[in-house]
C-alpha atoms as a PDB file:
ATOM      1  CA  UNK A   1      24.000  -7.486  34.154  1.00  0.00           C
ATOM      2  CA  UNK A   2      24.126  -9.895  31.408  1.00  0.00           C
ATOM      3  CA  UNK A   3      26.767 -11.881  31.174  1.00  0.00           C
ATOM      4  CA  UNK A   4      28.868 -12.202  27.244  1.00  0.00           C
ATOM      5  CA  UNK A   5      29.125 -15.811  26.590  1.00  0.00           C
ATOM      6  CA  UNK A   6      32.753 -16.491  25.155  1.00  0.00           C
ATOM      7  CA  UNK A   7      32.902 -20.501  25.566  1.00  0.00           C
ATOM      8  CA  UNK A   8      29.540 -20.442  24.273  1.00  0.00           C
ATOM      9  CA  UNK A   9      29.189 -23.569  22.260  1.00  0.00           C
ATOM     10  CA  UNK A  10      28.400 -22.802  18.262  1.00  0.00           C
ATOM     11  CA  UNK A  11      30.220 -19.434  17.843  1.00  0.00           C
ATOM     12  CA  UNK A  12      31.255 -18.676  14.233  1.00  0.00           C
ATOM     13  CA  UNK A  13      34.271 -17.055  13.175  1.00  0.00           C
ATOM     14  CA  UNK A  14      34.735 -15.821   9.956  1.00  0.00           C
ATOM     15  CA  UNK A  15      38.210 -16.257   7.997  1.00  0.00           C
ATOM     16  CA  UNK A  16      37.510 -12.391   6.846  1.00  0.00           C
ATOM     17  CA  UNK A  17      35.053  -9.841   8.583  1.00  0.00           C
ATOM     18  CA  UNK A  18      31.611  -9.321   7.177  1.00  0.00           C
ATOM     19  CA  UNK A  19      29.943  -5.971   6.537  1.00  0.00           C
ATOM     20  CA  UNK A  20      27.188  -4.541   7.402  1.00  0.00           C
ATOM     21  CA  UNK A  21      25.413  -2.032   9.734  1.00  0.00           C
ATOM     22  CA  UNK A  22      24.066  -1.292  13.083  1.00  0.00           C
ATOM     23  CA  UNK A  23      21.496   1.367  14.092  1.00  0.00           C
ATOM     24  CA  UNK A  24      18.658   2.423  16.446  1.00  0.00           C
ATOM     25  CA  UNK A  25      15.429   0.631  15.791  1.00  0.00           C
ATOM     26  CA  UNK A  26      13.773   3.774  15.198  1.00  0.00           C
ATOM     27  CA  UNK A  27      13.046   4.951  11.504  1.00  0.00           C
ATOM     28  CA  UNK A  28      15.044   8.038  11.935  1.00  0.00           C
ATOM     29  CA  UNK A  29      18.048   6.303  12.853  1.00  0.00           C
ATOM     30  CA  UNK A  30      21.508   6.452  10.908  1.00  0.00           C
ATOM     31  CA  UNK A  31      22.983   3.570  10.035  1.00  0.00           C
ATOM     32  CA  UNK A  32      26.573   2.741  10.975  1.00  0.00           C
ATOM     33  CA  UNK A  33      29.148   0.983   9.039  1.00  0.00           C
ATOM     34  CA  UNK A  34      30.629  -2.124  10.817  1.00  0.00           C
ATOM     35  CA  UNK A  35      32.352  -5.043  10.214  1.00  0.00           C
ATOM     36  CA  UNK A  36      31.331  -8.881  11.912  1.00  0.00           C
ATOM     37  CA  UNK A  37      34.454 -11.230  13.006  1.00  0.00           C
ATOM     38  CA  UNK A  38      32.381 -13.854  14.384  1.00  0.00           C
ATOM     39  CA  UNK A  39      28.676 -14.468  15.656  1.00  0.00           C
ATOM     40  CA  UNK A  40      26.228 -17.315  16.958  1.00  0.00           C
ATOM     41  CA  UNK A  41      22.860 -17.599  16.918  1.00  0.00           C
ATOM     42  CA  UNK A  42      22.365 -15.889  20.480  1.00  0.00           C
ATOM     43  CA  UNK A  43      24.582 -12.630  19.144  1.00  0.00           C
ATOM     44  CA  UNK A  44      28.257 -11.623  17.343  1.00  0.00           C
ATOM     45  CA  UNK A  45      31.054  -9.412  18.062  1.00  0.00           C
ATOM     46  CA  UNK A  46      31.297  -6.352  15.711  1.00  0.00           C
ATOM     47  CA  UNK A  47      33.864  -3.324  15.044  1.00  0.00           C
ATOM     48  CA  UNK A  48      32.853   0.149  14.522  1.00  0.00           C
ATOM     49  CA  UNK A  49      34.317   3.367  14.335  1.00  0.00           C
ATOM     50  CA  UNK A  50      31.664   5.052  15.719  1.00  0.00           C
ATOM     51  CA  UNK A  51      31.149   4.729  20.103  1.00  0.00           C
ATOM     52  CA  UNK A  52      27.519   3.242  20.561  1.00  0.00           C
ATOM     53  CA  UNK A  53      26.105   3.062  24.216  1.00  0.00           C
ATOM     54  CA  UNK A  54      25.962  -0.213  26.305  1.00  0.00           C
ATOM     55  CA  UNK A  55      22.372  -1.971  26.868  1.00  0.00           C
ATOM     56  CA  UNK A  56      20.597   0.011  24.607  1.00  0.00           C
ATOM     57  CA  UNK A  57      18.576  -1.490  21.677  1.00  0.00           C
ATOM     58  CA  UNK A  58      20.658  -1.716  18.290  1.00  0.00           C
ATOM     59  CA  UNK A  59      19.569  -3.514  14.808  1.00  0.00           C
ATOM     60  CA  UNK A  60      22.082  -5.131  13.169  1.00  0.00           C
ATOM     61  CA  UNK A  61      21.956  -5.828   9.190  1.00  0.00           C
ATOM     62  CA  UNK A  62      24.273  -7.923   7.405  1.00  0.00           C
ATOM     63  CA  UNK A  63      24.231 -10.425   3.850  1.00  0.00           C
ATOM     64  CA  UNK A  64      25.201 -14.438   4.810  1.00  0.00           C
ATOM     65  CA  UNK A  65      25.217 -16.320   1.603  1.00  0.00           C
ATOM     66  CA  UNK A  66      23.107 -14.059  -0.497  1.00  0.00           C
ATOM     67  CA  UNK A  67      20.467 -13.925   2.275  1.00  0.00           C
ATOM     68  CA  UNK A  68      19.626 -10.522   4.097  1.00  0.00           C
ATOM     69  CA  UNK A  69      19.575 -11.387   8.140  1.00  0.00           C
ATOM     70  CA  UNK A  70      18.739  -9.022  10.467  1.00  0.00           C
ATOM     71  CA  UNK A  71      19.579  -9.118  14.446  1.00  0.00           C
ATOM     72  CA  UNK A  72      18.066  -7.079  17.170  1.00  0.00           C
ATOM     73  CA  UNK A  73      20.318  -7.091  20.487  1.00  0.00           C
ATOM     74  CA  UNK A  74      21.713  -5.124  22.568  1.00  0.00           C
ATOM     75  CA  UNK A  75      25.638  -4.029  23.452  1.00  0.00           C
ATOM     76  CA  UNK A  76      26.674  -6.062  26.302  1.00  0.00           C
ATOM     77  CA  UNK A  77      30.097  -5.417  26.359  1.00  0.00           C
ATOM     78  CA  UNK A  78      32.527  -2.357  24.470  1.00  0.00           C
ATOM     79  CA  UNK A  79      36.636  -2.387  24.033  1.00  0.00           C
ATOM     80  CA  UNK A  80      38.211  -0.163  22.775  1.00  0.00           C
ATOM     81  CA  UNK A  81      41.423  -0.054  20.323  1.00  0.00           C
ATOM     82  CA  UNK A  82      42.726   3.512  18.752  1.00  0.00           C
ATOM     83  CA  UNK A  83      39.998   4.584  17.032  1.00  0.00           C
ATOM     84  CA  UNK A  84      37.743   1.264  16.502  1.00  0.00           C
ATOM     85  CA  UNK A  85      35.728   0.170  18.532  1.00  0.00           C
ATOM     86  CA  UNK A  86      34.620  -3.671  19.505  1.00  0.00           C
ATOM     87  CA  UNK A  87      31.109  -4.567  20.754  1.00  0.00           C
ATOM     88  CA  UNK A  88      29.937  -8.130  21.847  1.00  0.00           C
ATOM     89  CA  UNK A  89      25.900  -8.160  20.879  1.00  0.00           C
ATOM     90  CA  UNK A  90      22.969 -10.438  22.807  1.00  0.00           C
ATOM     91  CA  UNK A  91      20.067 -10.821  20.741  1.00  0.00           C
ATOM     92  CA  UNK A  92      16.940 -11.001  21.494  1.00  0.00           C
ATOM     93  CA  UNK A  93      15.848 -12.640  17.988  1.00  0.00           C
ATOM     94  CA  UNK A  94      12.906 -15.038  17.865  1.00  0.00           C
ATOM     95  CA  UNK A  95      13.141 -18.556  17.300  1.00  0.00           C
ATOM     96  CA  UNK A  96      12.802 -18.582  13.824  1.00  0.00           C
ATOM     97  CA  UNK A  97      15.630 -15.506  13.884  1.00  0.00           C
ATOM     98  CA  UNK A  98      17.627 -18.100  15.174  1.00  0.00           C
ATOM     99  CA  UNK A  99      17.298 -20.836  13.644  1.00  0.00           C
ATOM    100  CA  UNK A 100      17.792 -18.641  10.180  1.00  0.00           C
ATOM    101  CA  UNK A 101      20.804 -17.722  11.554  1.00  0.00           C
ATOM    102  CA  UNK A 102      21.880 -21.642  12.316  1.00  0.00           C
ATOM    103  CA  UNK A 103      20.866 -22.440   8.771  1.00  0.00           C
ATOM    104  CA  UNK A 104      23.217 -19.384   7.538  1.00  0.00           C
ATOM    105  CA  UNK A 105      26.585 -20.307   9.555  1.00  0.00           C
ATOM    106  CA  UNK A 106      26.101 -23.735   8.125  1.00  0.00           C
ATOM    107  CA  UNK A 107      26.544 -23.083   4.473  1.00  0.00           C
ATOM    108  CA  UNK A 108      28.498 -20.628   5.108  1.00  0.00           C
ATOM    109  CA  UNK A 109      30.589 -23.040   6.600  1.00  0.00           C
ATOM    110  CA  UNK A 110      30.351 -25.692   4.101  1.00  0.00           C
ATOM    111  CA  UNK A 111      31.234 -22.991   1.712  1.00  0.00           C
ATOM    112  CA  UNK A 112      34.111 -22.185   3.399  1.00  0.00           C
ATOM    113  CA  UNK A 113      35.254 -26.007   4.064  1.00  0.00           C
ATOM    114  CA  UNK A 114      34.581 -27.079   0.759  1.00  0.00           C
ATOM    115  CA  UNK A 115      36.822 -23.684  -0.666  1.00  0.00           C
ATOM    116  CA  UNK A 116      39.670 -24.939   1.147  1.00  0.00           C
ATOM    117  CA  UNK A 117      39.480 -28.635   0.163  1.00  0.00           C
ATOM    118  CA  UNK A 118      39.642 -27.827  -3.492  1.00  0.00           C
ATOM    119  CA  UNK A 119      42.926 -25.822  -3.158  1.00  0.00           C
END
């Protein structure tokens, strides 16, 4: 079993979830509305309403700073809270995946820094 990194040491968290979706890889596949609290390049935490299974393969779409990313992982861990669900996601992204992602977080991040500074 694969173990959720937590301390892990670049994990993003965002001052207000981001949306997107999850679904099956398969064309035929539904997507799913969720919403992203935090991520790193190796996977992300995400709410659902919707109960998805544990290590099965998911695809998960989102926008970060006008730029369409895409993650492929699967669930490694599910809580849940009422009615919403939370998942923590490893992906299985290529290098290049990954280092998109990187690239993302840190604009983002400047974005974010650089928002708060000029208040």
């Amino acid at each position: 079993m694969m173990r959720y990194k937590r301390d892990e040491g670049f994990r993003f968290q965002f001052r207000s979830p981001i949306p997107g979706f999850i679904q099956k890889p398969q064309q035929d596949s539904e997507p799913i509305a969720i919403l992203i609290p935090d991520m790193s390049p190796n996977g992300l935490k995400l709410h659902a309403e919707t109960k998805l299974m544990s290590n099965e393969l998911y695809e998960v779409h989102f926008t970060l700073n006008d730029q369409k990313m895409r993650i492929v992982g699967t669930i490694v861990w599910i809580k849940q809270i009422g009615r919403i669900y939370t998942y923590g996601l490893q992906g299985i992204n290529d290098k290049e995946s990954m280092k998109a992602i990187v690239e993302g977080l840190k604009v983002y991040s400047k974005k974010a820094y650089q928002h708060i500074k000029d208040r």
